[in-house]
C-alpha atoms as a PDB file:
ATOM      1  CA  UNK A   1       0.000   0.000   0.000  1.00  0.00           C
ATOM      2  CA  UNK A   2       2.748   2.606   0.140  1.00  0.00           C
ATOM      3  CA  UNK A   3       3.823   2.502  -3.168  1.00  0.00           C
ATOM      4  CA  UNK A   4      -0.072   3.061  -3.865  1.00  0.00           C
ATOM      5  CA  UNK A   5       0.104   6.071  -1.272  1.00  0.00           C
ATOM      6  CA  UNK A   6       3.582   7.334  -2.610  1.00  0.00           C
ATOM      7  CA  UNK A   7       1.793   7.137  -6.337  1.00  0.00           C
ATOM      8  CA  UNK A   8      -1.363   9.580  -5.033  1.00  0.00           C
ATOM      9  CA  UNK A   9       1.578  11.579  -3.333  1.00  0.00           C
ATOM     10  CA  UNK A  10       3.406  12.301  -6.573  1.00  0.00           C
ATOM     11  CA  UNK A  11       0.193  13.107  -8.513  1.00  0.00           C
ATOM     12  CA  UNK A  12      -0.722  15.341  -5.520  1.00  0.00           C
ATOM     13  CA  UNK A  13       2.677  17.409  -5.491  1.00  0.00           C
ATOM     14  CA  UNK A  14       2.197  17.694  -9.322  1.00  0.00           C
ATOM     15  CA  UNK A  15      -1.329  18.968  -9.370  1.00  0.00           C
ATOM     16  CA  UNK A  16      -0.298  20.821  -6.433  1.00  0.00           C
ATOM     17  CA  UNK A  17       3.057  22.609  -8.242  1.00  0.00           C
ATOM     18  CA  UNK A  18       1.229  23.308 -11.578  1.00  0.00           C
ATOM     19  CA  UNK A  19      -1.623  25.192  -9.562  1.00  0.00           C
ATOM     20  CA  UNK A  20       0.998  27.083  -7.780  1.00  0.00           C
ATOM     21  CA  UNK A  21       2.506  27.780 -11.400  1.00  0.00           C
ATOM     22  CA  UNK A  22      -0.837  28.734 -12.465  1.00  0.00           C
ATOM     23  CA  UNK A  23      -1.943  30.731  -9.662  1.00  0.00           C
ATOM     24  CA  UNK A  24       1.426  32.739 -10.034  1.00  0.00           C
ATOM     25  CA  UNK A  25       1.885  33.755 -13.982  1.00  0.00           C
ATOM     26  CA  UNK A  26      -2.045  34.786 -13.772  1.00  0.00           C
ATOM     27  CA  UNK A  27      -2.768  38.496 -14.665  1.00  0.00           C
ATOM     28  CA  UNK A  28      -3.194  40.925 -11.907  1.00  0.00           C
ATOM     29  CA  UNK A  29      -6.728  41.655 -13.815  1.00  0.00           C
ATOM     30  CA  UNK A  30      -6.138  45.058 -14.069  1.00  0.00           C
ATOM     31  CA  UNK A  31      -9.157  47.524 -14.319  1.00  0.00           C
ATOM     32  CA  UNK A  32      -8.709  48.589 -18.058  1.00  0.00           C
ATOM     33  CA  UNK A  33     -11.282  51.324 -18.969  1.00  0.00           C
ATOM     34  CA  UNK A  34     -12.835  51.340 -22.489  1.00  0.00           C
ATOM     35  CA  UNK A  35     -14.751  54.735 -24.167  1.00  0.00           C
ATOM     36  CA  UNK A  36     -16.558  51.991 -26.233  1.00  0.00           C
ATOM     37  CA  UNK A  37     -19.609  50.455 -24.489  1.00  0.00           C
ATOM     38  CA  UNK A  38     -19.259  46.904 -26.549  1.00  0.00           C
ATOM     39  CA  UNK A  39     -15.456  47.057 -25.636  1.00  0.00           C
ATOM     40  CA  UNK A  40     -16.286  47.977 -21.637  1.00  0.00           C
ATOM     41  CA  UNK A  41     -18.924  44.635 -21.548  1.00  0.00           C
ATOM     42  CA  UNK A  42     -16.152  42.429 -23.313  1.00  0.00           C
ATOM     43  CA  UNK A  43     -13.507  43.586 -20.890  1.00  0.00           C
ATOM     44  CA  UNK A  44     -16.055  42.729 -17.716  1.00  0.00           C
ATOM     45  CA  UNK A  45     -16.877  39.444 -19.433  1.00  0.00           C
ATOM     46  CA  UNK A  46     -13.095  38.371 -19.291  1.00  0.00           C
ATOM     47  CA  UNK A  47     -12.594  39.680 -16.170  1.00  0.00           C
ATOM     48  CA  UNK A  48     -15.148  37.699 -14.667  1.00  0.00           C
ATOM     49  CA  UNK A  49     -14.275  34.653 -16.260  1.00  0.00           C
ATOM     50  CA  UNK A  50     -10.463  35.322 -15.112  1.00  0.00           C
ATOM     51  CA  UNK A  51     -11.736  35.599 -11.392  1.00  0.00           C
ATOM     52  CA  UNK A  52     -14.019  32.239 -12.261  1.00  0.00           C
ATOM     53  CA  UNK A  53     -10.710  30.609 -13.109  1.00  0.00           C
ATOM     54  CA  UNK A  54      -8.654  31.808  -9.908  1.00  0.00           C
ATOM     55  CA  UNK A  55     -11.565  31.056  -7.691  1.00  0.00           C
ATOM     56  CA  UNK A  56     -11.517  27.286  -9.480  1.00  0.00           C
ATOM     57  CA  UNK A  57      -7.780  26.873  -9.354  1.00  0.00           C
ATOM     58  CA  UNK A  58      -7.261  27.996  -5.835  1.00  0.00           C
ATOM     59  CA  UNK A  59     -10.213  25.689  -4.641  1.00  0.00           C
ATOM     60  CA  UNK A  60      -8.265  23.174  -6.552  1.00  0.00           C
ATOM     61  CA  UNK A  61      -5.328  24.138  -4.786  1.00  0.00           C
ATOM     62  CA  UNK A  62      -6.385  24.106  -1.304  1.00  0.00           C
ATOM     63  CA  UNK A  63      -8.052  20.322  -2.098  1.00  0.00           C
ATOM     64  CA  UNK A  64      -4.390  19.175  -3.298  1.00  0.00           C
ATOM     65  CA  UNK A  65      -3.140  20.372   0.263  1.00  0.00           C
ATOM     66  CA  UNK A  66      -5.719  18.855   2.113  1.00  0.00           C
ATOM     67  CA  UNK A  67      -4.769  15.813   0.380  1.00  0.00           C
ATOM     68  CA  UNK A  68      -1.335  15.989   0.949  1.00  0.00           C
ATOM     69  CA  UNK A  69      -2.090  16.343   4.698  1.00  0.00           C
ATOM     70  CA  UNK A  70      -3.968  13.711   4.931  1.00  0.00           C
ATOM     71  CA  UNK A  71      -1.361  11.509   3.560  1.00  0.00           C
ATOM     72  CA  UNK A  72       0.952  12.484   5.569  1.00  0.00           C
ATOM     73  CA  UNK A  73      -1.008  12.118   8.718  1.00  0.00           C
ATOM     74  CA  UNK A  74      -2.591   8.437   7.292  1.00  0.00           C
ATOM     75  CA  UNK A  75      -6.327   9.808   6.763  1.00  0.00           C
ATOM     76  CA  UNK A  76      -5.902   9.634   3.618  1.00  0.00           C
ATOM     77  CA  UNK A  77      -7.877   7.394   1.845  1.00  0.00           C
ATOM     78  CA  UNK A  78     -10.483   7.564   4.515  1.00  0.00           C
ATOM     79  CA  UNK A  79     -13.932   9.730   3.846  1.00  0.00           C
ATOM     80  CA  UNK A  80     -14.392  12.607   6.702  1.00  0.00           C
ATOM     81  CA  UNK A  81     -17.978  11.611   7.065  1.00  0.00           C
ATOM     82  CA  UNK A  82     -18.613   8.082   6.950  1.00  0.00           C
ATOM     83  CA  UNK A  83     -14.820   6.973   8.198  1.00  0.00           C
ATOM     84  CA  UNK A  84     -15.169   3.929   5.462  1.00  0.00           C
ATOM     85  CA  UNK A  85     -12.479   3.543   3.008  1.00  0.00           C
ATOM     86  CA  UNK A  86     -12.696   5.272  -0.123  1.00  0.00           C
ATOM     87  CA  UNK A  87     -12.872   3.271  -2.908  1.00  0.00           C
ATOM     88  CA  UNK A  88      -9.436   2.770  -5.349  1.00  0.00           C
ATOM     89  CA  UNK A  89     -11.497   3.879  -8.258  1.00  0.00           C
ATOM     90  CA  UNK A  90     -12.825   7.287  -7.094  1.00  0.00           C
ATOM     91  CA  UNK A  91      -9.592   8.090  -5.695  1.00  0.00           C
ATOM     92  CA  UNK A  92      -7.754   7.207  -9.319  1.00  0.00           C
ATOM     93  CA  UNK A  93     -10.484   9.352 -10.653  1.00  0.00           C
ATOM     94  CA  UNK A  94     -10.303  12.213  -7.988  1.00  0.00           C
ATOM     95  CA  UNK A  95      -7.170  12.232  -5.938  1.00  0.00           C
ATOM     96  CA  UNK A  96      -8.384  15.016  -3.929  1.00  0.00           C
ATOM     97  CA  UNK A  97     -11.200  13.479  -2.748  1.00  0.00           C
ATOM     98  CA  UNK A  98     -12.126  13.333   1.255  1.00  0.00           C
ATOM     99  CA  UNK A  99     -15.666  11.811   0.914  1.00  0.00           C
ATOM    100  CA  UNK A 100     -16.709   8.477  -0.594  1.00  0.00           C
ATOM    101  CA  UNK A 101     -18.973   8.667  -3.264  1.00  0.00           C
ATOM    102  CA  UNK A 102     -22.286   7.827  -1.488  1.00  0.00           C
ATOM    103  CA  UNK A 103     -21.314  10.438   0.817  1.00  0.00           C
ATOM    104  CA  UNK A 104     -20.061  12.703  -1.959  1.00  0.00           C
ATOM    105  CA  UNK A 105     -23.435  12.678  -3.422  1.00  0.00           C
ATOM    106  CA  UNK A 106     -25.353  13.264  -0.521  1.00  0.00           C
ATOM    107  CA  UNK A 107     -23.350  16.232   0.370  1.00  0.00           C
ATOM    108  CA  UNK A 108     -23.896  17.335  -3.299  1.00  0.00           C
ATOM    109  CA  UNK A 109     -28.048  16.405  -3.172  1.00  0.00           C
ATOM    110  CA  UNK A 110     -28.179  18.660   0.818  1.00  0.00           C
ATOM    111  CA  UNK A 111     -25.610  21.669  -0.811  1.00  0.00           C
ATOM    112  CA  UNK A 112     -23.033  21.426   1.214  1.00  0.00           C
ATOM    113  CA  UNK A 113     -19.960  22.571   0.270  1.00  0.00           C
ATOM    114  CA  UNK A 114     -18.926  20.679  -2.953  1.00  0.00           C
ATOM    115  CA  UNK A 115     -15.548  19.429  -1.881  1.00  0.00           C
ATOM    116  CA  UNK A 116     -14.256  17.915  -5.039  1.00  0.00           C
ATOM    117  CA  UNK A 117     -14.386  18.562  -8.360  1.00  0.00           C
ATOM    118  CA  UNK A 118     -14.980  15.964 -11.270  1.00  0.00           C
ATOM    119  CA  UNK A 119     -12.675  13.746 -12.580  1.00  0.00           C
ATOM    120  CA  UNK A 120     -12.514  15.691 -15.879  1.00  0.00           C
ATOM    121  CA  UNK A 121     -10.254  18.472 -13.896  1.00  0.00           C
ATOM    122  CA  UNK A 122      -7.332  15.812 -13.518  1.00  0.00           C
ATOM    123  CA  UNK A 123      -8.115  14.754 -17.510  1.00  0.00           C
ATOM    124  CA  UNK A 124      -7.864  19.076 -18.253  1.00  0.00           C
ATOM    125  CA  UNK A 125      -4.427  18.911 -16.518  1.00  0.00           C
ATOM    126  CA  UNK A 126      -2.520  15.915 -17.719  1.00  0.00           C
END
């Protein structure tokens, strides 16, 4: 099982280094100011969608960490709400993830805070 565990830890630390990469050579999203109205909504438009993708990547970010702390401290693998093992599949799928799929989904259906993302993040980054 530790070469399983030391496999999720180099994934993590890459996911985790290429978010810090990210996270770093992103714009400042400096205010620029158009005298054209069509320009001005464009400009808001990419802003927004700039401060879409820093709020995603840092999320992202913070659920590498977590991960990585819950290596290190031997949770990992373990869902935070049910304390049953979380299956090999999911976590090939989703690293990050602290919940087990049931309970994934039933934090999902009740809105709580959506802890991990889909698999097609780690697919976007490889």
């Amino acid at each position: 099982m530790s070469n399983v565990r030391a496999g999720f830890r180099r994934i993590l630390e890459r996911r985790e280094s290429e978010l810090v990469h990210a996270l770093k050579s992103r714009d400042s999203g400096s205010a620029e100011r158009s005298p054209d109205l069509m320009d001005e909504l464009q400009l808001a438009s990419e802003r927004d969608m700039a401060i879409r993708n820093l709020d995603r990547e840092s999320a992202s970010l913070h659920q590498a960490r977590a991960a990585l702390r819950r290596l290190q401290d031997g949770t990992f693998g373990t869902c935070i709400d049910c304390e049953q093992a979380i299956s090999r599949t999911r976590l090939d799928a989703v690293p990050w993830a602290q919940r087990c799929i049931r309970c994934q989904e039933a934090a999902d259906t009740n809105g709580e805070e959506q802890a991990d993302f889909s698999s097609q993040a780690l697919i976007e980054t490889a």
